[in-house]
Structures are given as C-alpha cells and as structure tokens.
PDB file of N, CA and C in Angstrom:
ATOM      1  N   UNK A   1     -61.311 147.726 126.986  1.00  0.00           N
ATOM      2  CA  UNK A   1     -61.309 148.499 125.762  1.00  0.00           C
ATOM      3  C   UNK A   1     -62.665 149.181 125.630  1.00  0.00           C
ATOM      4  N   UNK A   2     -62.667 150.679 125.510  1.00  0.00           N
ATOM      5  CA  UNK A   2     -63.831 151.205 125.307  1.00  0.00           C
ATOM      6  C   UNK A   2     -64.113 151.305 123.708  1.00  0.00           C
ATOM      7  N   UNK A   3     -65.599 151.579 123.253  1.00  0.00           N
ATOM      8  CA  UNK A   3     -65.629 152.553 121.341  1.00  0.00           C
ATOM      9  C   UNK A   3     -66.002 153.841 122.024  1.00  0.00           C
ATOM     10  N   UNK A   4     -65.477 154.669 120.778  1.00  0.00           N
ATOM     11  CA  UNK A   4     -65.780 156.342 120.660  1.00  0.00           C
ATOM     12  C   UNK A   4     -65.572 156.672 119.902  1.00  0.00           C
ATOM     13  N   UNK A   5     -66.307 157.574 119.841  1.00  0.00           N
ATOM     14  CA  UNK A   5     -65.918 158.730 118.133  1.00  0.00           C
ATOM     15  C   UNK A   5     -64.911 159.777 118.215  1.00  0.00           C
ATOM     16  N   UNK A   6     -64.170 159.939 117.741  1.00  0.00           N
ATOM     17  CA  UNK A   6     -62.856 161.206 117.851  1.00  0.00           C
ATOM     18  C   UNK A   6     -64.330 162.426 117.241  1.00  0.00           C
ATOM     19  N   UNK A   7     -63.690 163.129 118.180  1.00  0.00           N
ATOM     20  CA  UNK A   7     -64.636 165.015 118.480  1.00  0.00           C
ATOM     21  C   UNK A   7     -63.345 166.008 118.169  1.00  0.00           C
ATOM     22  N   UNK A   8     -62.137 165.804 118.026  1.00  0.00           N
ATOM     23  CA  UNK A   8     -61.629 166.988 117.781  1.00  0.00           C
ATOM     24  C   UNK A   8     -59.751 166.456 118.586  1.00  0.00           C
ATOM     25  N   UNK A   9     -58.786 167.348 118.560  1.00  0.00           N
ATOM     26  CA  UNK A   9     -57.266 167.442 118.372  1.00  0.00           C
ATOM     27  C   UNK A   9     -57.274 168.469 119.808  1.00  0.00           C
ATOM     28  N   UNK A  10     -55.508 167.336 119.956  1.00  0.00           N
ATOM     29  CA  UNK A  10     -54.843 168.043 121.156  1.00  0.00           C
ATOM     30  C   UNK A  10     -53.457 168.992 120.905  1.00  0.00           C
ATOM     31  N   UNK A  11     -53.859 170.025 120.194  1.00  0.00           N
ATOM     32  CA  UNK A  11     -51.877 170.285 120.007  1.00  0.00           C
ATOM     33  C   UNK A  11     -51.179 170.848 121.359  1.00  0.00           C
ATOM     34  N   UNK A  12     -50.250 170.324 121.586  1.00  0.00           N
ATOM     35  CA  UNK A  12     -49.028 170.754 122.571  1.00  0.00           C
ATOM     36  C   UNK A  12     -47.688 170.624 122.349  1.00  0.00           C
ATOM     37  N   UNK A  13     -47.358 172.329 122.015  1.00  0.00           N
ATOM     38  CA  UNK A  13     -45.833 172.528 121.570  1.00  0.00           C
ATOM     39  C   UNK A  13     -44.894 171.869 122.412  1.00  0.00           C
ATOM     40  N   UNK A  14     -45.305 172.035 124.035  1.00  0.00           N
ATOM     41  CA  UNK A  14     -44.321 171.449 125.164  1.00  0.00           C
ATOM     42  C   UNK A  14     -44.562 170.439 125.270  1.00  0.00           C
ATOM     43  N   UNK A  15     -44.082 169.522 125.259  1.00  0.00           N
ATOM     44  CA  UNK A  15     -43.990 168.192 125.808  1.00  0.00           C
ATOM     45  C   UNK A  15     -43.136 167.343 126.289  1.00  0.00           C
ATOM     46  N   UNK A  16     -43.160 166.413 127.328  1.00  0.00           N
ATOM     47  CA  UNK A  16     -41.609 165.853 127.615  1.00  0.00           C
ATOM     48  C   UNK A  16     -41.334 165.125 126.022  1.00  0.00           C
ATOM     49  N   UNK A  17     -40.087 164.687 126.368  1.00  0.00           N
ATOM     50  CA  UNK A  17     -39.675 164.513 125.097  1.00  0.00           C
ATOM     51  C   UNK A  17     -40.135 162.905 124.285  1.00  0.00           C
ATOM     52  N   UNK A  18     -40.419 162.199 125.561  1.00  0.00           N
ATOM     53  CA  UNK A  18     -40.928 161.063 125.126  1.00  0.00           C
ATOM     54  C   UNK A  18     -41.978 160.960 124.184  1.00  0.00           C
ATOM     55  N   UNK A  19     -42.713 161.990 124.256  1.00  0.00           N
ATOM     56  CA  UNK A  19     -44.444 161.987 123.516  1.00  0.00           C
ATOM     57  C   UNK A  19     -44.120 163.338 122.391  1.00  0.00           C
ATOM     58  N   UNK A  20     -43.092 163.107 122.151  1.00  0.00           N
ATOM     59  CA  UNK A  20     -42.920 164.593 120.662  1.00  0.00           C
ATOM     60  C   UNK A  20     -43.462 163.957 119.411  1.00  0.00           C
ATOM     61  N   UNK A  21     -43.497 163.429 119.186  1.00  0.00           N
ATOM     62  CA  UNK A  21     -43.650 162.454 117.673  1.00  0.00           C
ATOM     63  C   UNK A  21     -45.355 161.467 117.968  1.00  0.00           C
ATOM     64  N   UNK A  22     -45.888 162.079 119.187  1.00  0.00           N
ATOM     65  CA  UNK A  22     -47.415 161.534 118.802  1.00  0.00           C
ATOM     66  C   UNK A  22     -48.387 162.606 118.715  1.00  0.00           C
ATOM     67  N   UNK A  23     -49.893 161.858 118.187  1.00  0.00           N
ATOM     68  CA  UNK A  23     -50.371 162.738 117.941  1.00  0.00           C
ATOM     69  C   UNK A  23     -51.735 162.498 118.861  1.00  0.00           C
ATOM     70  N   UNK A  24     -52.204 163.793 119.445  1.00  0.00           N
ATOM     71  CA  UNK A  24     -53.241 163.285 120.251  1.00  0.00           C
ATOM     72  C   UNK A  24     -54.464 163.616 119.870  1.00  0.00           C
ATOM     73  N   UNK A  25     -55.655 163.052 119.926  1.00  0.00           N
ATOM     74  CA  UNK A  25     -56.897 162.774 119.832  1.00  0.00           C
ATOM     75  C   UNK A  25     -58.315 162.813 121.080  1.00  0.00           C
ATOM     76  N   UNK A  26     -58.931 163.756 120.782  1.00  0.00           N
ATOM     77  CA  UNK A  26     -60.090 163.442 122.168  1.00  0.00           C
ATOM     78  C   UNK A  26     -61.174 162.842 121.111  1.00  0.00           C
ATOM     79  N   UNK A  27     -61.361 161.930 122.322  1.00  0.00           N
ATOM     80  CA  UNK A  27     -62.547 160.726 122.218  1.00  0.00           C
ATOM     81  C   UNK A  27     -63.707 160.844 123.406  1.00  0.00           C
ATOM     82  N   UNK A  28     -64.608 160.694 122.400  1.00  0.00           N
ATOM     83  CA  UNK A  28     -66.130 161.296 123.381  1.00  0.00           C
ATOM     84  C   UNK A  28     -66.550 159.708 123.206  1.00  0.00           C
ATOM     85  N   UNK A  29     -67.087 159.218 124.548  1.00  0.00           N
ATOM     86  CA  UNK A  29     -67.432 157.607 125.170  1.00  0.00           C
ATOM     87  C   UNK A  29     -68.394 157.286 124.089  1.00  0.00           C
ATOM     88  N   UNK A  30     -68.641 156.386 123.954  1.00  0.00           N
ATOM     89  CA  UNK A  30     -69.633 155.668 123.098  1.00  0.00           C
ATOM     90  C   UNK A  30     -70.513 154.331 123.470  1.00  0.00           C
ATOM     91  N   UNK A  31     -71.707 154.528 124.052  1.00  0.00           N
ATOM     92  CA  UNK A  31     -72.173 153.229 125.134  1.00  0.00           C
ATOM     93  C   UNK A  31     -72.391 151.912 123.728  1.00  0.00           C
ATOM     94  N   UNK A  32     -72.278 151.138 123.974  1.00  0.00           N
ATOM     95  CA  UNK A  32     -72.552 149.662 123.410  1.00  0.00           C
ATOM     96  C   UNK A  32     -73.931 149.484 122.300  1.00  0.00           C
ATOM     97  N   UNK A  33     -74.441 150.751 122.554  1.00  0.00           N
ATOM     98  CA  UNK A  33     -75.939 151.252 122.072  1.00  0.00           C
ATOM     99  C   UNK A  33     -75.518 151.962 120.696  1.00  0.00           C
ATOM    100  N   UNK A  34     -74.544 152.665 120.773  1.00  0.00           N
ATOM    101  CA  UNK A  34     -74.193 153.636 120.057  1.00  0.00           C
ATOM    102  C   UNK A  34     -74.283 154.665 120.281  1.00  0.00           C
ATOM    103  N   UNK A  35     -75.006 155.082 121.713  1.00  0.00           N
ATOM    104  CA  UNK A  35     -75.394 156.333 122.061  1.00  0.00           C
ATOM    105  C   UNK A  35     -73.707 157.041 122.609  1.00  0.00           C
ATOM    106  N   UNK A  36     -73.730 158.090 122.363  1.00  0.00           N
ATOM    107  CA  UNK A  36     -72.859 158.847 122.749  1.00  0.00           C
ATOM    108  C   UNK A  36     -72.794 159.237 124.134  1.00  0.00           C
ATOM    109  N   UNK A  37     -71.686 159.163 124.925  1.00  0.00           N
ATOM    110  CA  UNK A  37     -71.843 159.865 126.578  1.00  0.00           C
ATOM    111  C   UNK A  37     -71.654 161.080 126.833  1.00  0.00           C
ATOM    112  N   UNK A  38     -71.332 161.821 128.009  1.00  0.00           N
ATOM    113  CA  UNK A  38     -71.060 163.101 128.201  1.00  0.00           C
ATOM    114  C   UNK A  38     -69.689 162.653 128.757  1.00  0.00           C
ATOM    115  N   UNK A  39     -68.890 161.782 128.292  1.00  0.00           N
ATOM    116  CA  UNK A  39     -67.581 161.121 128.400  1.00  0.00           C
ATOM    117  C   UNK A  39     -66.305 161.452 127.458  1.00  0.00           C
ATOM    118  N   UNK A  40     -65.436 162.256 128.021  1.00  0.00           N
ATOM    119  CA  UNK A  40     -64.536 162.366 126.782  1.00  0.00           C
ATOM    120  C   UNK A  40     -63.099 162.366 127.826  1.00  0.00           C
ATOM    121  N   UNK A  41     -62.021 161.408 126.786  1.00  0.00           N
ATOM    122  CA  UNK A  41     -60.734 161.134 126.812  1.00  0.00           C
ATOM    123  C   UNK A  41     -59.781 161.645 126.034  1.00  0.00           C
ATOM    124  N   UNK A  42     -58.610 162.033 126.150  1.00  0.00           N
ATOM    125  CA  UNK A  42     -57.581 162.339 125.022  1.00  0.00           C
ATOM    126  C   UNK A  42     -56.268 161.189 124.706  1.00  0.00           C
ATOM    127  N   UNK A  43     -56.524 160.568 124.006  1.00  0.00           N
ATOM    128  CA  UNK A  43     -55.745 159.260 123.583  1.00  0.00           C
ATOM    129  C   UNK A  43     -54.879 159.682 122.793  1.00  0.00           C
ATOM    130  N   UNK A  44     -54.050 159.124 122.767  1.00  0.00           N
ATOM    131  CA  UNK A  44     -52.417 158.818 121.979  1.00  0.00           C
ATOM    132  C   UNK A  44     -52.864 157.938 120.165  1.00  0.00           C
ATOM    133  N   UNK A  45     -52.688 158.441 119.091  1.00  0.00           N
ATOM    134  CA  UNK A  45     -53.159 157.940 117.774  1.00  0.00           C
ATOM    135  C   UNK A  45     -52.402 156.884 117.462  1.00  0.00           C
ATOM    136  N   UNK A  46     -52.884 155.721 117.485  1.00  0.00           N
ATOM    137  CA  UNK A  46     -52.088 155.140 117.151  1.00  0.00           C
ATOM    138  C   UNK A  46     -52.071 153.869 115.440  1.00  0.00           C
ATOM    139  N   UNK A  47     -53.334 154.632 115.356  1.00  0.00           N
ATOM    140  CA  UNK A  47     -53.454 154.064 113.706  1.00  0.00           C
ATOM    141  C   UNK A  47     -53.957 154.913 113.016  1.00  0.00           C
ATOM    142  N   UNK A  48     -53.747 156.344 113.179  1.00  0.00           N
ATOM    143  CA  UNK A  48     -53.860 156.986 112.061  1.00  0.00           C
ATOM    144  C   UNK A  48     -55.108 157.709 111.901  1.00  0.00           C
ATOM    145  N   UNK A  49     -56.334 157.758 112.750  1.00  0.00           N
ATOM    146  CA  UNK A  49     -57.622 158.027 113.056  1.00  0.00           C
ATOM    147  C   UNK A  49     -57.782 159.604 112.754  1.00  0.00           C
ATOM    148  N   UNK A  50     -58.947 159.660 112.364  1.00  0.00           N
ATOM    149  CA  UNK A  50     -59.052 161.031 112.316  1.00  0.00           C
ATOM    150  C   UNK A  50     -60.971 161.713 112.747  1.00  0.00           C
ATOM    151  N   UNK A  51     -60.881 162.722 112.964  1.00  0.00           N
ATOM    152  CA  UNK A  51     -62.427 163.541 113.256  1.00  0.00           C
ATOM    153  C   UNK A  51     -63.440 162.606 112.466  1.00  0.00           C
ATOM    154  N   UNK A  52     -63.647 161.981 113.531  1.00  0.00           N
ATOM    155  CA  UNK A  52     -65.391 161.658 113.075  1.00  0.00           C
ATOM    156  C   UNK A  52     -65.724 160.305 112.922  1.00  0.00           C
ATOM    157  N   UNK A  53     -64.167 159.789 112.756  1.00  0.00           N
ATOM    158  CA  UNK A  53     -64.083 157.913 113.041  1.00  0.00           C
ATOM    159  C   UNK A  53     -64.856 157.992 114.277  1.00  0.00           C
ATOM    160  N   UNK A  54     -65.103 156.284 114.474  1.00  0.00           N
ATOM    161  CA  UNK A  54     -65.467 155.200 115.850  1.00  0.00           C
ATOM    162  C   UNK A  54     -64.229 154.207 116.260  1.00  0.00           C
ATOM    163  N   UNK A  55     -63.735 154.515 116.913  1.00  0.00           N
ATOM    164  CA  UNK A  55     -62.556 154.094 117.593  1.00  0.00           C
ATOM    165  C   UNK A  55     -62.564 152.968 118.618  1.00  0.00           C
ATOM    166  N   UNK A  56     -61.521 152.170 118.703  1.00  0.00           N
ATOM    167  CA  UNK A  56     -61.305 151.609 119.622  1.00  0.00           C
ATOM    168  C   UNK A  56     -60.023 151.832 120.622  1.00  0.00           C
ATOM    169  N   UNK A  57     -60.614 152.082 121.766  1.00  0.00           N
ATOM    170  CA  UNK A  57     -59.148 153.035 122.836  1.00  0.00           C
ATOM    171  C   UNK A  57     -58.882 151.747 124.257  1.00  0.00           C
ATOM    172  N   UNK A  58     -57.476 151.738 123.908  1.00  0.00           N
ATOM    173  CA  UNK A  58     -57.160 150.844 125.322  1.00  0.00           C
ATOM    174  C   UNK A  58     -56.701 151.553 126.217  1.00  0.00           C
ATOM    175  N   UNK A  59     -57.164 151.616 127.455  1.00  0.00           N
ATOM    176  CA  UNK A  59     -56.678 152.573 128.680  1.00  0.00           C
ATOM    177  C   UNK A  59     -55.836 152.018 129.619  1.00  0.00           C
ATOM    178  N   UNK A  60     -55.453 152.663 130.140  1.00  0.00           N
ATOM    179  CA  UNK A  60     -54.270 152.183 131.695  1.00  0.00           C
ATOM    180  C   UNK A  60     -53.024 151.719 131.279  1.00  0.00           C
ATOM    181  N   UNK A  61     -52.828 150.730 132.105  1.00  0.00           N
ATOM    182  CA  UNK A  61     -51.141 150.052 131.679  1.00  0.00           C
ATOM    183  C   UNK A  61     -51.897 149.302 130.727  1.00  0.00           C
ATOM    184  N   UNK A  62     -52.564 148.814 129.558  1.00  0.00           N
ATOM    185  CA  UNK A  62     -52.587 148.099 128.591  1.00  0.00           C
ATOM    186  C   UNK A  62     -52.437 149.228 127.276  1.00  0.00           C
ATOM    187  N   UNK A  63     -52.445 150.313 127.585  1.00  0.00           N
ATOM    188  CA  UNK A  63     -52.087 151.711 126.895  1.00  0.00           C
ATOM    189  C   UNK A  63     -50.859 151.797 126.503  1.00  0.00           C
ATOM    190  N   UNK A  64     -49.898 150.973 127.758  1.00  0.00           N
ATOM    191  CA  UNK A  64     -48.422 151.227 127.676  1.00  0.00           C
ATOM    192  C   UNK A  64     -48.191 149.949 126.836  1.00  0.00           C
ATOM    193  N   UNK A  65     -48.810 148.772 126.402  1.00  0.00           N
ATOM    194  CA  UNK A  65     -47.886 147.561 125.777  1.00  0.00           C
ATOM    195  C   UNK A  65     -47.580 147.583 124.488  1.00  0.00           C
ATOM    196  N   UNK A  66     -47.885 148.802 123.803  1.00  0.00           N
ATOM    197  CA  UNK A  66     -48.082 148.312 122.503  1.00  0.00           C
ATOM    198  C   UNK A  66     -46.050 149.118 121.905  1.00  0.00           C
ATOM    199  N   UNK A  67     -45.290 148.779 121.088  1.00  0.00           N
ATOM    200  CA  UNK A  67     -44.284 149.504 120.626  1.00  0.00           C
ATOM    201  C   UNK A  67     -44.023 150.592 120.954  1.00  0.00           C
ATOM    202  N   UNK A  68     -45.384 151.319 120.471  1.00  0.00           N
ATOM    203  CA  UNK A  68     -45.595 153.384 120.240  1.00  0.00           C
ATOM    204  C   UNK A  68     -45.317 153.489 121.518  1.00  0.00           C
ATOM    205  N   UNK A  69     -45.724 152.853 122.612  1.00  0.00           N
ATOM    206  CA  UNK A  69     -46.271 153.138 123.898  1.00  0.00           C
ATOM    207  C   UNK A  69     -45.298 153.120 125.169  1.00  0.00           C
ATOM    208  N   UNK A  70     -44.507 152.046 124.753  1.00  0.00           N
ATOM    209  CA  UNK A  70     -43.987 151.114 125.756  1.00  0.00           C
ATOM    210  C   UNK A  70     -42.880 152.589 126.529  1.00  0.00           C
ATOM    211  N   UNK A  71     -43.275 152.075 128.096  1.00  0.00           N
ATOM    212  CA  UNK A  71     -42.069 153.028 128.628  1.00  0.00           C
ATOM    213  C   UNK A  71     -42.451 154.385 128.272  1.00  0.00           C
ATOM    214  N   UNK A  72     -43.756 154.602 128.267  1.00  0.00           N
ATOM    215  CA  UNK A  72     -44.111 155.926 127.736  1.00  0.00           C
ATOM    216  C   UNK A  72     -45.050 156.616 128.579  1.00  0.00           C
ATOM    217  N   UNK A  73     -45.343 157.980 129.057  1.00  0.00           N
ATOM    218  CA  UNK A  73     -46.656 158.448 130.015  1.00  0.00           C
ATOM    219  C   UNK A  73     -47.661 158.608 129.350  1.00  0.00           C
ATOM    220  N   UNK A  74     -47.991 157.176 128.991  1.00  0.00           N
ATOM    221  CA  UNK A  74     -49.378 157.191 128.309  1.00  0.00           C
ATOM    222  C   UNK A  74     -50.466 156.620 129.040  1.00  0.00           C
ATOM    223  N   UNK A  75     -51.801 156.875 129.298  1.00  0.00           N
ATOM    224  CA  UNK A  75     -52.907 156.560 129.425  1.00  0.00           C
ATOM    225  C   UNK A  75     -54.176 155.734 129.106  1.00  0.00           C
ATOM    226  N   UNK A  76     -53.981 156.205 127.098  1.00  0.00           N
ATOM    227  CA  UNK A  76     -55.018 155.792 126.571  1.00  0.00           C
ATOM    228  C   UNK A  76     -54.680 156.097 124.977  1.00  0.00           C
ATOM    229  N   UNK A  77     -54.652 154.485 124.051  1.00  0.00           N
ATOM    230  CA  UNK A  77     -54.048 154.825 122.989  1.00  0.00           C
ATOM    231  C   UNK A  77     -55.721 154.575 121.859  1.00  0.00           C
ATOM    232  N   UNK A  78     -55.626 155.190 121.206  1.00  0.00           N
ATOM    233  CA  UNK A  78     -56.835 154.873 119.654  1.00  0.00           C
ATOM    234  C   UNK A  78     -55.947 153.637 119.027  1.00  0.00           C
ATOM    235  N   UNK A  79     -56.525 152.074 119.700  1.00  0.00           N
ATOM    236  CA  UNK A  79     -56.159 150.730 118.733  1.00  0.00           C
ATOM    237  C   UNK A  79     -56.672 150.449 117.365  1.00  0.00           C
ATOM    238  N   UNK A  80     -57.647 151.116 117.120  1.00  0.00           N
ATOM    239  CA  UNK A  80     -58.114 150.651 115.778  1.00  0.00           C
ATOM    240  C   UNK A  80     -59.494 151.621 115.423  1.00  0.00           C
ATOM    241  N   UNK A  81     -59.473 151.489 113.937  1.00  0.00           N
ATOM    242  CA  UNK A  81     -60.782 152.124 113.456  1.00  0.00           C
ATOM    243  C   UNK A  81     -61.954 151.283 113.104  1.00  0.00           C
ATOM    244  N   UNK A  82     -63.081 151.804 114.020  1.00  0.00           N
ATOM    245  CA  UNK A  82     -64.448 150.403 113.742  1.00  0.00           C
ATOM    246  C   UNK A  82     -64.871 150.716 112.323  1.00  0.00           C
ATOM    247  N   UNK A  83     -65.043 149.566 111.665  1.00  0.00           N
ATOM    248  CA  UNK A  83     -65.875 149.434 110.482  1.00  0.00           C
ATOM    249  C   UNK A  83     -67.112 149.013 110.840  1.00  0.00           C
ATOM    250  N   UNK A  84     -67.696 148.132 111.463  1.00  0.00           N
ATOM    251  CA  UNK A  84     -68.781 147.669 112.034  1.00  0.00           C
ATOM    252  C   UNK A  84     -68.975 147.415 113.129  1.00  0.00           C
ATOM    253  N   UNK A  85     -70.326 147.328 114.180  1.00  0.00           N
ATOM    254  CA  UNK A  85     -70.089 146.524 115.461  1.00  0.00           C
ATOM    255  C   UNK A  85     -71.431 146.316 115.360  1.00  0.00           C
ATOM    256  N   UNK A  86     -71.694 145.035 116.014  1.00  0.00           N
ATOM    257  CA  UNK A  86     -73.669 144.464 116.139  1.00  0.00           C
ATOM    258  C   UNK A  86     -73.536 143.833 117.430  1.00  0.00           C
ATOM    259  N   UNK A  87     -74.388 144.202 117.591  1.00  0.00           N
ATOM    260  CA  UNK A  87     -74.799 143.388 119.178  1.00  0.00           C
ATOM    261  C   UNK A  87     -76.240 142.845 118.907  1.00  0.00           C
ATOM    262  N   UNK A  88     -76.405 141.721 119.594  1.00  0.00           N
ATOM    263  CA  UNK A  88     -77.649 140.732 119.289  1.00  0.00           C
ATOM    264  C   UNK A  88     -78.079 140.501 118.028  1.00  0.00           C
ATOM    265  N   UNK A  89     -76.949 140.763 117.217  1.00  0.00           N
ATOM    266  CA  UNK A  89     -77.371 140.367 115.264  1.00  0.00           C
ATOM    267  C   UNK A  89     -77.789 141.619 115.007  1.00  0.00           C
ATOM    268  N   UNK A  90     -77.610 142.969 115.305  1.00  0.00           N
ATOM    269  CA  UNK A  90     -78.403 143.982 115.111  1.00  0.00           C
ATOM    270  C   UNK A  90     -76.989 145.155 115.197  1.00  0.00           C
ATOM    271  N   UNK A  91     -77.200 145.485 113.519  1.00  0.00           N
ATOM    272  CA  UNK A  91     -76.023 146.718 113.498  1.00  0.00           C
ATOM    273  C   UNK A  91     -76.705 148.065 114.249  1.00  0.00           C
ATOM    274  N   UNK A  92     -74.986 148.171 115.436  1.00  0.00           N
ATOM    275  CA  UNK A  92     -75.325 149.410 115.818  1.00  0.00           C
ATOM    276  C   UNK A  92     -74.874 150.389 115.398  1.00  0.00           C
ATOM    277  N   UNK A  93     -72.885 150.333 114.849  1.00  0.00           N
ATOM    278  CA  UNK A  93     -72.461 151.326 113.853  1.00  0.00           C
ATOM    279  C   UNK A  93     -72.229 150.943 112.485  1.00  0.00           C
ATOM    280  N   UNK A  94     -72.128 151.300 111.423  1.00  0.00           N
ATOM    281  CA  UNK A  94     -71.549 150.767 110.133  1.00  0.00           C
ATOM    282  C   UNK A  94     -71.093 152.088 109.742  1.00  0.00           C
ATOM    283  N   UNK A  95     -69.695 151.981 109.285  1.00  0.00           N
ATOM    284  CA  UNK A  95     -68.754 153.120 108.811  1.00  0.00           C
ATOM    285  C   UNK A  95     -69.299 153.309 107.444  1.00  0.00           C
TER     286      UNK A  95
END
C-alpha cells in the first residue's frame, strides 16, 4: 500500500463496460517523509476522495479484492482517506 495526494481527474467516455460506473483519480507518490515524488498513478475511487486529499492506494491483484474491484481491469484502487500519519512519534501529515 502506497500514501499520495490526488493532483487531478481521469475522464473517459470509452470504456469497456466493466469500469463505466467508476471514477478515476491520479495520485502523485508520497514518500513516508511526506515529501512528494515525481511519481504519479491513476487509481480507481473507491471512497469517495477528492483533489487535494492524502490517500491510501492498493496496487496489483490486491486492487482486484475489494467488491468495486473484483473481476475487474483494475490496477490501483484509492482505499481510504488519511487523517493522520506519524512516524517515530512525529506528525508527518495531519488533514
């Protein structure tokens, strides 16, 4: 599981039909620091996230287990929105 901040929206009128009803999201990497990478993904929404959250994204076949997902050509879904994260007792994001 990586964090990232959503940077911005994927619209695509065509799509197979499996992925009509999601909504997609690019996510720029986020190192453990908080520093931002020159890393960006386009994930599948799957709680509702929007521009400017810190995200949590599961990639690969653990992309595919969740309901939304299952049996689906997915990659990489947005699991949750960070409210906080600290490493060594020391906040690195706070929403």
């Amino acid at each position: 599981m990586i964090t990232g901040k959503i940077v911005g929206t994927v619209v695509a009128t065509n799509k197979v039909e499996t992925l009509l009803s999601m909504k997609f999201l690019i996510v720029r990497r986020m190192k453990i620091t908080g520093k931002m990478t020159d890393d960006y993904i386009v994930a599948v929404d799957g709680v509702g996230a929007g521009v400017g959250e810190v995200v949590l994204v599961a990639q690969g076949s653990s992309a595919r287990q969740t309901d939304m997902t299952e049996k689906r050509p997915v990659d990489a879904i947005i699991m949750g929105i960070v409210d906080t994260f600290e490493v060594d007792s020391k906040v690195v994001y706070q929403k």
